[in-house]
N, C-alpha and C. Protein backbone atom coordinates (compact mmCIF):
# COMPACT_ATOMS: atom_id res chain seq x y z
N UNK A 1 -1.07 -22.42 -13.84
CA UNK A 1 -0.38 -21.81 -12.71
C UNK A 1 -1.36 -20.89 -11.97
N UNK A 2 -1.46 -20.74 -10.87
CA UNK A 2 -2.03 -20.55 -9.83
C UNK A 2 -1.94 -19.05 -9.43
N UNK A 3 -2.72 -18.15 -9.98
CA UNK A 3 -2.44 -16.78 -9.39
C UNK A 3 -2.64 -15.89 -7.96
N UNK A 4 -1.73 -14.99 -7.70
CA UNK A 4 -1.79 -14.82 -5.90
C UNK A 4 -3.13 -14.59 -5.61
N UNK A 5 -3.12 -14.97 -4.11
CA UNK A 5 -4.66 -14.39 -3.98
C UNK A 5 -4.60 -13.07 -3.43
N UNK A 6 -5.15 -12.47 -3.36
CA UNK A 6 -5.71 -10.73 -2.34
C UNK A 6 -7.06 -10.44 -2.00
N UNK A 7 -6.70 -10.06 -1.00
CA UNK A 7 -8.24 -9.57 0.11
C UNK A 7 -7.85 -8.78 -0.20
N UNK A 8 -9.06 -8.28 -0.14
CA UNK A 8 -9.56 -5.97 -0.13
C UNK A 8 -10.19 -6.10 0.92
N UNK A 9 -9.73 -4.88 1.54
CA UNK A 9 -10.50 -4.24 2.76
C UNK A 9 -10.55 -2.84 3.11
N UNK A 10 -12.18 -2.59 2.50
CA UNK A 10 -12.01 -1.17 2.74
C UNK A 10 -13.85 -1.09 2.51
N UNK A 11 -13.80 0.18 3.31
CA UNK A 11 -15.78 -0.02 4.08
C UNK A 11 -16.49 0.71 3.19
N UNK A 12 -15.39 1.62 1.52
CA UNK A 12 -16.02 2.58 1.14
C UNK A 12 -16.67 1.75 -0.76
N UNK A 13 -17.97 1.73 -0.81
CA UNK A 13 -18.21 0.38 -1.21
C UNK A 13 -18.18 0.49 -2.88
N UNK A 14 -17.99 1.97 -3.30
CA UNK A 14 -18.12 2.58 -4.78
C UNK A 14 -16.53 2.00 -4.52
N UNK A 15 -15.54 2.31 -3.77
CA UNK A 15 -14.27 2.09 -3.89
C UNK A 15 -13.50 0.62 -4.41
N UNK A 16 -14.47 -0.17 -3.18
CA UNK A 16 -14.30 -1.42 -3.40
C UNK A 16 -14.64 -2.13 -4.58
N UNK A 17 -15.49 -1.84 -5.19
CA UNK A 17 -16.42 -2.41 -6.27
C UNK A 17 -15.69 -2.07 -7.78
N UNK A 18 -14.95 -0.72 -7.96
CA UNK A 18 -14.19 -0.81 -8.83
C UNK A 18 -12.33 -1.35 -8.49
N UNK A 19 -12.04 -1.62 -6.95
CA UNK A 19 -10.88 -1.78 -6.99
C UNK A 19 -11.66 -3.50 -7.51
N UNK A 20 -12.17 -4.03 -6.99
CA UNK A 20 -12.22 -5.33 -7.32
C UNK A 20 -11.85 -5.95 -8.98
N UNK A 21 -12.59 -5.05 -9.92
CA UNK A 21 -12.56 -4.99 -11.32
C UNK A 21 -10.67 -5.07 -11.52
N UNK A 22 -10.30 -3.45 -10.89
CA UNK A 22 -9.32 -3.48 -11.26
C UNK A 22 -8.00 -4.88 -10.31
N UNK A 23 -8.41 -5.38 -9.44
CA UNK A 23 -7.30 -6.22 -8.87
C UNK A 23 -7.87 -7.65 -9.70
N UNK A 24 -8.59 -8.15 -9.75
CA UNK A 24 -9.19 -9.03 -10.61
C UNK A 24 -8.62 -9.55 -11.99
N UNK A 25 -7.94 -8.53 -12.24
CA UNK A 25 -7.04 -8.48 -13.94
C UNK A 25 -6.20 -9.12 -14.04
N UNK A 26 -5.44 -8.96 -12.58
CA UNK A 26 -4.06 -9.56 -12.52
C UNK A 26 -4.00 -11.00 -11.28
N UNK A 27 -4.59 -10.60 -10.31
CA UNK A 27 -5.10 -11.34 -9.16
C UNK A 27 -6.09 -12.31 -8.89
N UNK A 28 -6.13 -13.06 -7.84
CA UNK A 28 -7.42 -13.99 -7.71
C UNK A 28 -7.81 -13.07 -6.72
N UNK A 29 -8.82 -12.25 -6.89
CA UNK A 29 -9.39 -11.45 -5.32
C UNK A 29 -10.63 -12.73 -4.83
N UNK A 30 -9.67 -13.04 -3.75
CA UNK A 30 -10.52 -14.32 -2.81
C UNK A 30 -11.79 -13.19 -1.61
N UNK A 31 -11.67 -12.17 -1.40
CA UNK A 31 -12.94 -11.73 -0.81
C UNK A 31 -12.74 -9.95 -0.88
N UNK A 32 -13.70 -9.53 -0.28
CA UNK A 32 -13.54 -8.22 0.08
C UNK A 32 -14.07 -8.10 1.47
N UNK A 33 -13.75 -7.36 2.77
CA UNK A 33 -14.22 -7.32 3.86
C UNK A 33 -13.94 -5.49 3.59
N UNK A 34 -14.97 -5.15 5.60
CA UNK A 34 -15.86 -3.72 5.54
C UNK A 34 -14.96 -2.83 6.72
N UNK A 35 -13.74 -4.08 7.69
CA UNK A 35 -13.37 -3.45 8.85
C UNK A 35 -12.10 -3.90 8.64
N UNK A 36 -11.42 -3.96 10.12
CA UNK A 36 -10.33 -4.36 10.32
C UNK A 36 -10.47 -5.59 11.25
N UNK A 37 -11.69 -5.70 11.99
CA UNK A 37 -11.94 -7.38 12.61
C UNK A 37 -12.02 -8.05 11.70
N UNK A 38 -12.96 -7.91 10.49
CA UNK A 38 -13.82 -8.75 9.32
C UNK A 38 -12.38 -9.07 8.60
N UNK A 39 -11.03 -8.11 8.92
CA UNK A 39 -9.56 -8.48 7.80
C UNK A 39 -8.92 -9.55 8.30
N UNK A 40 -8.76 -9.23 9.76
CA UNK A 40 -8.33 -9.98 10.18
C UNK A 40 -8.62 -11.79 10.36
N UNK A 41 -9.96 -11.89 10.35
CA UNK A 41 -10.66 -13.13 10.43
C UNK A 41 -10.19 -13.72 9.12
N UNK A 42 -10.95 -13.00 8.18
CA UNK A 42 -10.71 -13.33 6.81
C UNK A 42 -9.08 -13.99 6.13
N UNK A 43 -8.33 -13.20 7.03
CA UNK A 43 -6.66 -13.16 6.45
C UNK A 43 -6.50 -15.03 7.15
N UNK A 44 -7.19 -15.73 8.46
CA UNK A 44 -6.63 -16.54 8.33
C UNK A 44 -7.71 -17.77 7.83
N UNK A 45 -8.87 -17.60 7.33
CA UNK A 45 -9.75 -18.48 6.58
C UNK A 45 -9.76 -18.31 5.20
N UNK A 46 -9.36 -17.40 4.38
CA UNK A 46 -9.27 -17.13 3.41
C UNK A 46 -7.27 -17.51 2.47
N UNK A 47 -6.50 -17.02 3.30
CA UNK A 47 -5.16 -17.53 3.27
C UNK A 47 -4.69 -16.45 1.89
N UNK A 48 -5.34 -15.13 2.22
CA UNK A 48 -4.52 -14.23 1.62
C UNK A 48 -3.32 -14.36 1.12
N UNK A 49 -2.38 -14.15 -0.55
CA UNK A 49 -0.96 -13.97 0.16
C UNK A 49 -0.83 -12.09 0.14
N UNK A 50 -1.36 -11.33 -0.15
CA UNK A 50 -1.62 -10.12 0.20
C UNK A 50 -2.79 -9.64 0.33
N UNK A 51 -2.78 -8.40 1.46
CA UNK A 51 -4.30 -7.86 1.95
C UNK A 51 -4.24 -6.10 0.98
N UNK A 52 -5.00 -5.94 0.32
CA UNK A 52 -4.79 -4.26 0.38
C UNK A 52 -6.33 -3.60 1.19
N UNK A 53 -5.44 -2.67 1.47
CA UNK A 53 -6.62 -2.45 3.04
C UNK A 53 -6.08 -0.87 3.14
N UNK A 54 -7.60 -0.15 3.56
CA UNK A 54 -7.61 1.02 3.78
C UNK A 54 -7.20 1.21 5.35
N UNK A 55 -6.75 2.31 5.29
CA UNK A 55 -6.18 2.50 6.71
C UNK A 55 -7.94 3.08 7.69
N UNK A 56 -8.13 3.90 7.22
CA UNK A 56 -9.53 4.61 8.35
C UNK A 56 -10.60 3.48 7.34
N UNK A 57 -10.90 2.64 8.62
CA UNK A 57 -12.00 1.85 8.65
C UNK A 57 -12.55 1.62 9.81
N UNK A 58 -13.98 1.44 10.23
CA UNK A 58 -14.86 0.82 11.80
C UNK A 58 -14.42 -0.37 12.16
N UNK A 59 -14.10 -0.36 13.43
CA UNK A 59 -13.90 -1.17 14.54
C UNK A 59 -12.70 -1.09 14.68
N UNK A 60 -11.68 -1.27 13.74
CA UNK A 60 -10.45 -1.53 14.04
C UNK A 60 -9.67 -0.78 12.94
N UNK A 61 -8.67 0.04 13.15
CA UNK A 61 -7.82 0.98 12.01
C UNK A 61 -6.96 -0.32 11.20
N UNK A 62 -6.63 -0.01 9.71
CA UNK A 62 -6.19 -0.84 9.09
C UNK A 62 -4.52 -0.83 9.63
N UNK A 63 -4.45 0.48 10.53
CA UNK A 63 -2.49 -0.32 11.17
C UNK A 63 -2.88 -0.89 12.09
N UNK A 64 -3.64 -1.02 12.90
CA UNK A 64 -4.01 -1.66 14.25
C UNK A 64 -4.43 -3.50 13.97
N UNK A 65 -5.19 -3.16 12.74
CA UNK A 65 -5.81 -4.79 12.32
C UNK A 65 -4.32 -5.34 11.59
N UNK A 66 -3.35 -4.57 11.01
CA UNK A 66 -1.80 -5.17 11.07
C UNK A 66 -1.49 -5.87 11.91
N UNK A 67 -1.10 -5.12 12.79
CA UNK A 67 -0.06 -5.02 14.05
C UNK A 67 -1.47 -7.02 14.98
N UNK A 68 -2.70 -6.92 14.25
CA UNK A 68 -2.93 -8.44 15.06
C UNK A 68 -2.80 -9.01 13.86
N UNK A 69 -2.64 -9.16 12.84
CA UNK A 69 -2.33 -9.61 11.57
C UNK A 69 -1.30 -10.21 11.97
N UNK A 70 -0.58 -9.83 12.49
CA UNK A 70 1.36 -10.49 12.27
C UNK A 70 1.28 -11.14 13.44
N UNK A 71 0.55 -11.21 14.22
CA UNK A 71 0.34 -12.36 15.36
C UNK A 71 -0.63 -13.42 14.95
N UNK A 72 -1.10 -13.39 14.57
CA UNK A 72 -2.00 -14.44 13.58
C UNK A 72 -1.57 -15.29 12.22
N UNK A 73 -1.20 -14.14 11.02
CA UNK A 73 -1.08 -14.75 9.92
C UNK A 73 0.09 -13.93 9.68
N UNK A 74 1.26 -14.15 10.41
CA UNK A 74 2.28 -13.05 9.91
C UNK A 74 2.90 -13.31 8.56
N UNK A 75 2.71 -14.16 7.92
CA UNK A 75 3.77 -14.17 6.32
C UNK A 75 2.30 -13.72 5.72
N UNK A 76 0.95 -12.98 6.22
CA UNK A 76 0.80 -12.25 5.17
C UNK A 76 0.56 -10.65 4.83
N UNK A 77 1.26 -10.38 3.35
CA UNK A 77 1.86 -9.24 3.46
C UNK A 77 0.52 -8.09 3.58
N UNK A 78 0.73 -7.02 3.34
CA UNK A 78 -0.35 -5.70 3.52
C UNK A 78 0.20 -4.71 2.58
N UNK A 79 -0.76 -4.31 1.89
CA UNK A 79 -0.44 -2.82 1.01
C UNK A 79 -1.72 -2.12 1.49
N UNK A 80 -1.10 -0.81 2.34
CA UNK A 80 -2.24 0.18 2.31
C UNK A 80 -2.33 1.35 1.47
N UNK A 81 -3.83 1.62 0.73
CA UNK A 81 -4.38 2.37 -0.10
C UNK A 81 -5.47 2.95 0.51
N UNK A 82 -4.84 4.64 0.77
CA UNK A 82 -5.50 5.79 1.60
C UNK A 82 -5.39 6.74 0.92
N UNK A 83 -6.60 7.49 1.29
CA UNK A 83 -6.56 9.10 1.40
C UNK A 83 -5.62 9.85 1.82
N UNK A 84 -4.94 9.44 2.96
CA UNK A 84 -3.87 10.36 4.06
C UNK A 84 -2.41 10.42 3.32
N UNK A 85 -2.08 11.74 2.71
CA UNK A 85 -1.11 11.82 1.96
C UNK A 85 -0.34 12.42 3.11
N UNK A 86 0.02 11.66 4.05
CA UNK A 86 0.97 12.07 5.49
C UNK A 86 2.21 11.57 5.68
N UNK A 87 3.32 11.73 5.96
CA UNK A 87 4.41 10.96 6.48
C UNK A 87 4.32 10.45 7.69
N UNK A 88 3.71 10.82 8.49
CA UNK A 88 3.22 10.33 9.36
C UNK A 88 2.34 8.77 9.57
N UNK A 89 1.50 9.09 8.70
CA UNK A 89 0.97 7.62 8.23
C UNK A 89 1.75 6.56 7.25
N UNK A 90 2.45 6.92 6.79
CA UNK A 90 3.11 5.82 5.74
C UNK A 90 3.98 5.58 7.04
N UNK A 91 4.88 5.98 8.09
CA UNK A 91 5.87 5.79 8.94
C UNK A 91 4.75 4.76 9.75
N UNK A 92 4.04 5.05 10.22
CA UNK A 92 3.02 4.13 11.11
C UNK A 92 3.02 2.68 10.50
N UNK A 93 2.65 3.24 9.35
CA UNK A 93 1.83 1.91 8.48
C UNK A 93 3.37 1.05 8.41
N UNK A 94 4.23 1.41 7.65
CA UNK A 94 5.69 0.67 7.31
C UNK A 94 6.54 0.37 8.45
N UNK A 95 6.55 0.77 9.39
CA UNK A 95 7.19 0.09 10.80
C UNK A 95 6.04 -0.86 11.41
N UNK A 96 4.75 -0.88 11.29
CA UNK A 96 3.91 -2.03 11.75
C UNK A 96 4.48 -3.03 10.78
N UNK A 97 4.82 -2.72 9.48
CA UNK A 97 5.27 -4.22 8.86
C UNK A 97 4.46 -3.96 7.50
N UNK A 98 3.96 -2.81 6.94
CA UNK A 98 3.54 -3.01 5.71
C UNK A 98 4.21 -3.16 4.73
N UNK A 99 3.91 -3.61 3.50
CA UNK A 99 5.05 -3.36 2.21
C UNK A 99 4.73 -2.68 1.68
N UNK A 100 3.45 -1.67 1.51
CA UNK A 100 3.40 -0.69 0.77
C UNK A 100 2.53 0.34 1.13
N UNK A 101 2.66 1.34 0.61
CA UNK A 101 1.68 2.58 0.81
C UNK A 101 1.56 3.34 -0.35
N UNK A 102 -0.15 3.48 -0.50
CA UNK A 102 0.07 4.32 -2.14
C UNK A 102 -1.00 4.99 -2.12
N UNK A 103 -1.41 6.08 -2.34
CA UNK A 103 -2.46 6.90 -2.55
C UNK A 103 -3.61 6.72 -3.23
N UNK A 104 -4.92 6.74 -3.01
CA UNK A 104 -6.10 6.48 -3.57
C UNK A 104 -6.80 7.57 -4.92
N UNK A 105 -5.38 8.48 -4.89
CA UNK A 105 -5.61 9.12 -6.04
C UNK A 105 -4.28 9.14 -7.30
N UNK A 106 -3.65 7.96 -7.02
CA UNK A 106 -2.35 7.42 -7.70
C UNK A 106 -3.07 6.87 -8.81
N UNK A 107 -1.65 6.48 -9.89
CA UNK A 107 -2.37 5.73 -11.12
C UNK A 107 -3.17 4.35 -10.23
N UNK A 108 -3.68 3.44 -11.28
CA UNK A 108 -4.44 2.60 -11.05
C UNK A 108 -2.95 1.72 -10.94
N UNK A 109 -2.08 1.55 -12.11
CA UNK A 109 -0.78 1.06 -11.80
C UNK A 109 0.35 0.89 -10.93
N UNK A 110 -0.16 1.65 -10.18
CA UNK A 110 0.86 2.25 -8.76
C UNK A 110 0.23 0.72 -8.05
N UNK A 111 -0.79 0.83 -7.85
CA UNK A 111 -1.39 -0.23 -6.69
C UNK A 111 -1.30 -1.84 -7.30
N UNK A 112 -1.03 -1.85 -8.36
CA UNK A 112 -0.04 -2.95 -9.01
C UNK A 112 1.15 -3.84 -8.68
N UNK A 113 1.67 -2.77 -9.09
CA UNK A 113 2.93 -2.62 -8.55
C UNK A 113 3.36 -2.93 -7.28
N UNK A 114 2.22 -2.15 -6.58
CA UNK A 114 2.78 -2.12 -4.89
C UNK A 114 2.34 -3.83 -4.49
N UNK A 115 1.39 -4.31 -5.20
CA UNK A 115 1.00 -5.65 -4.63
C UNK A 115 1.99 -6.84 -5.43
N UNK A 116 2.55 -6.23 -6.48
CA UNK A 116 3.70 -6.98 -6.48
C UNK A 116 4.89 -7.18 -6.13
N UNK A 117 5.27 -5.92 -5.78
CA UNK A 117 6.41 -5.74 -4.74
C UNK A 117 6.27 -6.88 -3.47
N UNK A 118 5.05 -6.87 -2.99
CA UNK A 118 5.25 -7.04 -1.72
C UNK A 118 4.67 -8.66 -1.95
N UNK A 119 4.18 -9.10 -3.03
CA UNK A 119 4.50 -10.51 -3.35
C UNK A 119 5.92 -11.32 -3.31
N UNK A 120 7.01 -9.85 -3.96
CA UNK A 120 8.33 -10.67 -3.71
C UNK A 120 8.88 -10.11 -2.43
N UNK A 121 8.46 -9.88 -1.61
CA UNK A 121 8.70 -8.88 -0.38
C UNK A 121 9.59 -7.64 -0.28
N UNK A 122 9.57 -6.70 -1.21
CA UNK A 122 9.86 -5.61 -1.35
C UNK A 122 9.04 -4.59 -0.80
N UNK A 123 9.32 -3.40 -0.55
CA UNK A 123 9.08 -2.37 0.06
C UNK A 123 8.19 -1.73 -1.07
N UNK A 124 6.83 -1.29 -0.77
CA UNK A 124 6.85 0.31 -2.29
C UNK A 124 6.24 1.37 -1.30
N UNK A 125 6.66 2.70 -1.95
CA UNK A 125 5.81 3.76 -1.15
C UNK A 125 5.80 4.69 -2.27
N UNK A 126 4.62 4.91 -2.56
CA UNK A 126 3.85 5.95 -3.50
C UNK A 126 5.43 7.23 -3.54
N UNK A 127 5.14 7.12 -4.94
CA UNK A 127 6.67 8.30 -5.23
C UNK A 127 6.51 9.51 -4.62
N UNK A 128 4.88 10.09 -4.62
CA UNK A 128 4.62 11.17 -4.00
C UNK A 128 5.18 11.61 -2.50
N UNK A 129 5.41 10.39 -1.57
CA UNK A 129 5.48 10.55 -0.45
C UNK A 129 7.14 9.73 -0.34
N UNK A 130 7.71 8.73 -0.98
CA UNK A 130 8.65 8.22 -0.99
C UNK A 130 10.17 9.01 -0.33
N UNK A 131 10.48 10.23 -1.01
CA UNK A 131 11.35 11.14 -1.26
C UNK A 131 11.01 11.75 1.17
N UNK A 132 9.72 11.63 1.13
CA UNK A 132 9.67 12.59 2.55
C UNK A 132 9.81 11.34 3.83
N UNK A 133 9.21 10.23 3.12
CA UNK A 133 9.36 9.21 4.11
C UNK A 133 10.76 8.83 4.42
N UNK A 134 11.71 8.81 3.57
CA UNK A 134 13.17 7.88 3.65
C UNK A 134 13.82 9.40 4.62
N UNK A 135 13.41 11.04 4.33
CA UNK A 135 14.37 11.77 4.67
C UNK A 135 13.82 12.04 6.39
N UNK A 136 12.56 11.92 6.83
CA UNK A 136 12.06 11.90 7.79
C UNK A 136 12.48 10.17 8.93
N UNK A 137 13.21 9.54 8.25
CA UNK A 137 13.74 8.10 8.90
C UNK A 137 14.87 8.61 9.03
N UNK A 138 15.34 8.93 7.94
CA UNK A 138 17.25 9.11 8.32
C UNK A 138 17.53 10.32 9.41
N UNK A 139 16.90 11.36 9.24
CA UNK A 139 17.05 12.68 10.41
C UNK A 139 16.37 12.35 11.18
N UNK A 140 16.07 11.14 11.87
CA UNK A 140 15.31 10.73 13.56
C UNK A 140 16.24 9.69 14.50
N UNK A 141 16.31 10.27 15.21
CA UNK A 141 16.09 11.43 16.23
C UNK A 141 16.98 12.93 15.85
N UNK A 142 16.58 14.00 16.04
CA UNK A 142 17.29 15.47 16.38
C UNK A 142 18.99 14.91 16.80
N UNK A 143 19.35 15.10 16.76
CA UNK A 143 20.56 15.85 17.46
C UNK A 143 21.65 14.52 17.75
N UNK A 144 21.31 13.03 17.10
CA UNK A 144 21.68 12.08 17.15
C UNK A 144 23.43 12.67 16.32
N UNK A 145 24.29 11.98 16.91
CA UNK A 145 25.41 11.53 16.23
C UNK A 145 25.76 11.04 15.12
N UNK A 146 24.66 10.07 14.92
CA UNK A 146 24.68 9.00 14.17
C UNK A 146 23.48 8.73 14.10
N UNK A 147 22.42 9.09 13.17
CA UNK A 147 21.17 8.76 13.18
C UNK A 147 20.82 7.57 12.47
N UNK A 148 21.31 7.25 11.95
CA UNK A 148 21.30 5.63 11.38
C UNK A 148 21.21 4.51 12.30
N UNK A 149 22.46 4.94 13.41
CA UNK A 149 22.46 4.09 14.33
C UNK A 149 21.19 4.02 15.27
N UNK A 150 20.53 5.43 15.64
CA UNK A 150 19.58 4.99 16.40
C UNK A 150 17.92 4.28 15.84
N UNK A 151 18.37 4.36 14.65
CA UNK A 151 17.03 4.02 14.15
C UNK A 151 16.99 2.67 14.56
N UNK A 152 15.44 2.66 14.70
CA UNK A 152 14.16 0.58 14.82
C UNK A 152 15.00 -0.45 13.69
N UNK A 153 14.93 -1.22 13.88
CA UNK A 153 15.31 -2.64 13.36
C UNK A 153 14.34 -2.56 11.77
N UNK A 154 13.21 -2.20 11.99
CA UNK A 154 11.98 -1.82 10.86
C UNK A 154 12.39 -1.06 10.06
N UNK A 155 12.99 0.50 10.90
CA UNK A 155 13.57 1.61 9.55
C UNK A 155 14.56 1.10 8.96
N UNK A 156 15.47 0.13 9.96
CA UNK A 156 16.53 0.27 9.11
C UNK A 156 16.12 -0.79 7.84
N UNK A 157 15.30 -1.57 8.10
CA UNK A 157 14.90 -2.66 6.85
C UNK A 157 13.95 -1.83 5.67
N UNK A 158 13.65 -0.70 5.84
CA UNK A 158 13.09 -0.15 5.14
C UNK A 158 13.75 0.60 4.15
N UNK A 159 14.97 0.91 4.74
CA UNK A 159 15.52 2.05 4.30
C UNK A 159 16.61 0.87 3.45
N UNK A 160 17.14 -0.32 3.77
CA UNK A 160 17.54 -1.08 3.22
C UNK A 160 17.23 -1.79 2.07
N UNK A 161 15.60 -2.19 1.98
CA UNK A 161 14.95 -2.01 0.81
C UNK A 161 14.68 -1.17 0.13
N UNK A 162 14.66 0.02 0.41
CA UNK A 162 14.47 1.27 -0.37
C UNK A 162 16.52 1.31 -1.51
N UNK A 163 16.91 1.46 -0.66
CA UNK A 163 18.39 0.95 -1.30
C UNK A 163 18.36 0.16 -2.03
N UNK A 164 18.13 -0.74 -2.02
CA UNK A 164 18.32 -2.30 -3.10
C UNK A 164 17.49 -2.17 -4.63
N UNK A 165 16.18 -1.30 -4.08
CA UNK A 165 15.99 -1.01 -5.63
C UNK A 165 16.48 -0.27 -5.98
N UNK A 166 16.96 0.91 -5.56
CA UNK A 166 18.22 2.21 -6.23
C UNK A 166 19.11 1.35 -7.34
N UNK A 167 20.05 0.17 -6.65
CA UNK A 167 20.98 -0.18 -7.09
C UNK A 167 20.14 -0.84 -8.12
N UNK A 168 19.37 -1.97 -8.40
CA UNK A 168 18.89 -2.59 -8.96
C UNK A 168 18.50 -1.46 -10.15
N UNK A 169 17.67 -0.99 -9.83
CA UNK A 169 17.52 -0.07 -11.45
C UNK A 169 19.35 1.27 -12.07
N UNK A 170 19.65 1.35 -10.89
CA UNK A 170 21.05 2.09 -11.21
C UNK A 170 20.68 3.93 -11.03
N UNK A 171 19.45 4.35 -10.56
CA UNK A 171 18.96 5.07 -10.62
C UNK A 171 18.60 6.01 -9.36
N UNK A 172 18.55 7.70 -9.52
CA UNK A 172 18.10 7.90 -7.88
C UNK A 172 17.45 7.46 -7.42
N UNK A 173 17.51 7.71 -6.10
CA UNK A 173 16.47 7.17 -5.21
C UNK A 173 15.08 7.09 -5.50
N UNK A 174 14.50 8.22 -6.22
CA UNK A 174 13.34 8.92 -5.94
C UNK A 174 13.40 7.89 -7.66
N UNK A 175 13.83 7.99 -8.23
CA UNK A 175 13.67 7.02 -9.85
C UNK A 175 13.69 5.52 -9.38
N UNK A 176 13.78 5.64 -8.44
CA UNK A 176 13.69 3.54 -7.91
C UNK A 176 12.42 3.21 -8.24
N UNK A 177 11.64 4.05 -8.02
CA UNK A 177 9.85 3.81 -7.73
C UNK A 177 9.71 4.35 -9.45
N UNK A 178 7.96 3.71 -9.45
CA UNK A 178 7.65 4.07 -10.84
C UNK A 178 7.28 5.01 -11.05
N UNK A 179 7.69 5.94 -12.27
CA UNK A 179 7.16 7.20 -12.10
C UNK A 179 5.50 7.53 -12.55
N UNK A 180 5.28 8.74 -11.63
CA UNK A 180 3.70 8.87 -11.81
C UNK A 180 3.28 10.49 -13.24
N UNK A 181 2.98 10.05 -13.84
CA UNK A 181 2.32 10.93 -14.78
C UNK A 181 2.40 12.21 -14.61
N UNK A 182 1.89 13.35 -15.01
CA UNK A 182 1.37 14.05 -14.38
C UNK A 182 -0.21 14.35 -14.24
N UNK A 183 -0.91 15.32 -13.46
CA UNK A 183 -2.10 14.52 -13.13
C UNK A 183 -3.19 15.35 -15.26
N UNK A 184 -2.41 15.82 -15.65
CA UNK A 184 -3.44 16.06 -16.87
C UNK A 184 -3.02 14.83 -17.80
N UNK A 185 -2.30 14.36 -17.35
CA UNK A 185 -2.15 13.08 -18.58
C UNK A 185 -2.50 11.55 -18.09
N UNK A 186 -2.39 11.55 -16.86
CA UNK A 186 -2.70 9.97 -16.07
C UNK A 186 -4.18 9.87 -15.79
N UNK A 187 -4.10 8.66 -16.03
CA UNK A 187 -5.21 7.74 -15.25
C UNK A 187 -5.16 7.57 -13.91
N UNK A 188 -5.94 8.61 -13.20
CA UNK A 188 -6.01 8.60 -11.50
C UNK A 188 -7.04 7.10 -11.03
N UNK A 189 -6.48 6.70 -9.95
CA UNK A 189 -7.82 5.67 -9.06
C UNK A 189 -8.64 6.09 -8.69
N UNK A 190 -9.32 7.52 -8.91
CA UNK A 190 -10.52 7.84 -8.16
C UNK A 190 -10.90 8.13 -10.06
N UNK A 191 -10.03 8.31 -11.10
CA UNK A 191 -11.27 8.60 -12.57
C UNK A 191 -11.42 6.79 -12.21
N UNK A 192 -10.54 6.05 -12.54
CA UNK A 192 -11.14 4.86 -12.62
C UNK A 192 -12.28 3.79 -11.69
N UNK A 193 -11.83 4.24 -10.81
CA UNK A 193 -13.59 4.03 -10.06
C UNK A 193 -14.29 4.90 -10.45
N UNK A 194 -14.36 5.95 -10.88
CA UNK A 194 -16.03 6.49 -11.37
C UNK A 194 -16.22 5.96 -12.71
N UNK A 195 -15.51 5.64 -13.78
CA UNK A 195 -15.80 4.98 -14.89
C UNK A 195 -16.18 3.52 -14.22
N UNK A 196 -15.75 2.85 -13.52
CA UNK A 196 -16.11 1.13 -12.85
C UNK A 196 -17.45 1.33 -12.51
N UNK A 197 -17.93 2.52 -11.53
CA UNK A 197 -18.83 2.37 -11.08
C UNK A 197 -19.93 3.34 -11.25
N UNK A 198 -19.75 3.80 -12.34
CA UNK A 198 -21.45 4.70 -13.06
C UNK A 198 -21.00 3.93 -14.54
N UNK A 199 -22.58 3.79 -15.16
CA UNK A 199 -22.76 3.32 -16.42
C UNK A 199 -21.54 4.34 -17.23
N UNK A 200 -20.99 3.53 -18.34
CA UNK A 200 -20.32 4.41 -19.60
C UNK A 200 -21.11 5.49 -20.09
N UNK A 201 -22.44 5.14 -19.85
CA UNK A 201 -23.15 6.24 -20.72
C UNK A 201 -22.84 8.03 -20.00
N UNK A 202 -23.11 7.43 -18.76
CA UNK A 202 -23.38 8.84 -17.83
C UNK A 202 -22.44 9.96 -18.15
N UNK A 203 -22.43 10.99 -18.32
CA UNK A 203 -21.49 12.02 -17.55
C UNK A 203 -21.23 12.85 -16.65
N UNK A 204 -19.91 13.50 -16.84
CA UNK A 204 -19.78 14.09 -15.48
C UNK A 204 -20.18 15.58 -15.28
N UNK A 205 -20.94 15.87 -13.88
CA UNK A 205 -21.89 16.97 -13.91
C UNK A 205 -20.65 18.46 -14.57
């Protein structure tokens, strides 16, 4: 049986080099690209069924190389893995059409997860930010009547998937998603790229 494929795309190359190790475990990683032109090309010669892609990359931002993604190769999905612990950016990224958003200093498992979610087309958003993203959708606009009603066709599918796993596990909201460690006991993605990418021997200054 035939395992999914995934592109990486991200320009930061210590990053790439241990996400590869780690997506490799579970995944067929069919390439790695440096931009958001090089993703886009790639997404329809390569036949991704998910991209994970950094958002701040040259030439083209990883929501921008989306948003021509879904005019090109739209059944394929996107998980972005960033620095920017913003609501702002996960709202960007998840109304362009992503399925996930997860932090580059999350477990290594988080970004798992999120690429399996969005294999079965589910929603994930890093637990850290999860709880601010759903309450920053439902209170938009100010002063609405009915703020549900005015929300995008996008929030409301977001917020609809965000629901479905509630029920599915039976659990709050914020317990839908997997829970993250705390940071003295977890395995962060930035220890595990520095173990991927300096010898075992080395240590840390």
């Amino acid at each position: 049986m035939s395992r999914p494929r995934v592109l990486l795309a991200d320009d930061h190359l210590l990053v790439a080099e241990a996400l590869k190790g780690l997506l490799s475990e579970e995944f067929d990683l069919v390439g790695v690209v440096e931009d958001g032109i090089a993703m886009v090309k790639a997404a329809t010669t390569l036949h991704p069924d998910v991209i994970v892609a950094d958002i701040s990359m040259p030439h083209l931002n990883g929501i921008d190389a989306l948003a021509q993604l879904k005019r090109v190769a739209p059944r394929v999905h996107v998980v972005f893995l960033t620095m920017h612990r913003d609501v702002t950016y996960a709202r960007r990224a998840l109304e362009a059409g992503a399925l996930g958003f997860v932090l580059k200093h999350s477990a290594p498992s988080e970004l798992i997860l999120a690429v399996q979610a969005a294999l079965q087309g589910r929603t994930f958003i890093t637990p850290a930010l999860a709880g601010e993203v759903i309450e920053s959708i439902k209170h938009e606009p100010e002063g609405s009547p009915d703020p549900v009603a005015a929300l995008t066709p996008r929030q409301r599918e977001i917020l609809q998937l965000l629901a479905e796993g509630t029920r599915r596990s039976r659990l709050p909201l914020r317990s839908a998603f997997p829970t993250v460690p705390s940071s003295s006991t977890s395995i962060r993605l930035w220890s595990y790229w520095a173990s991927r990418a300096t010898p075992s021997s080395s240590t840390s200054p």
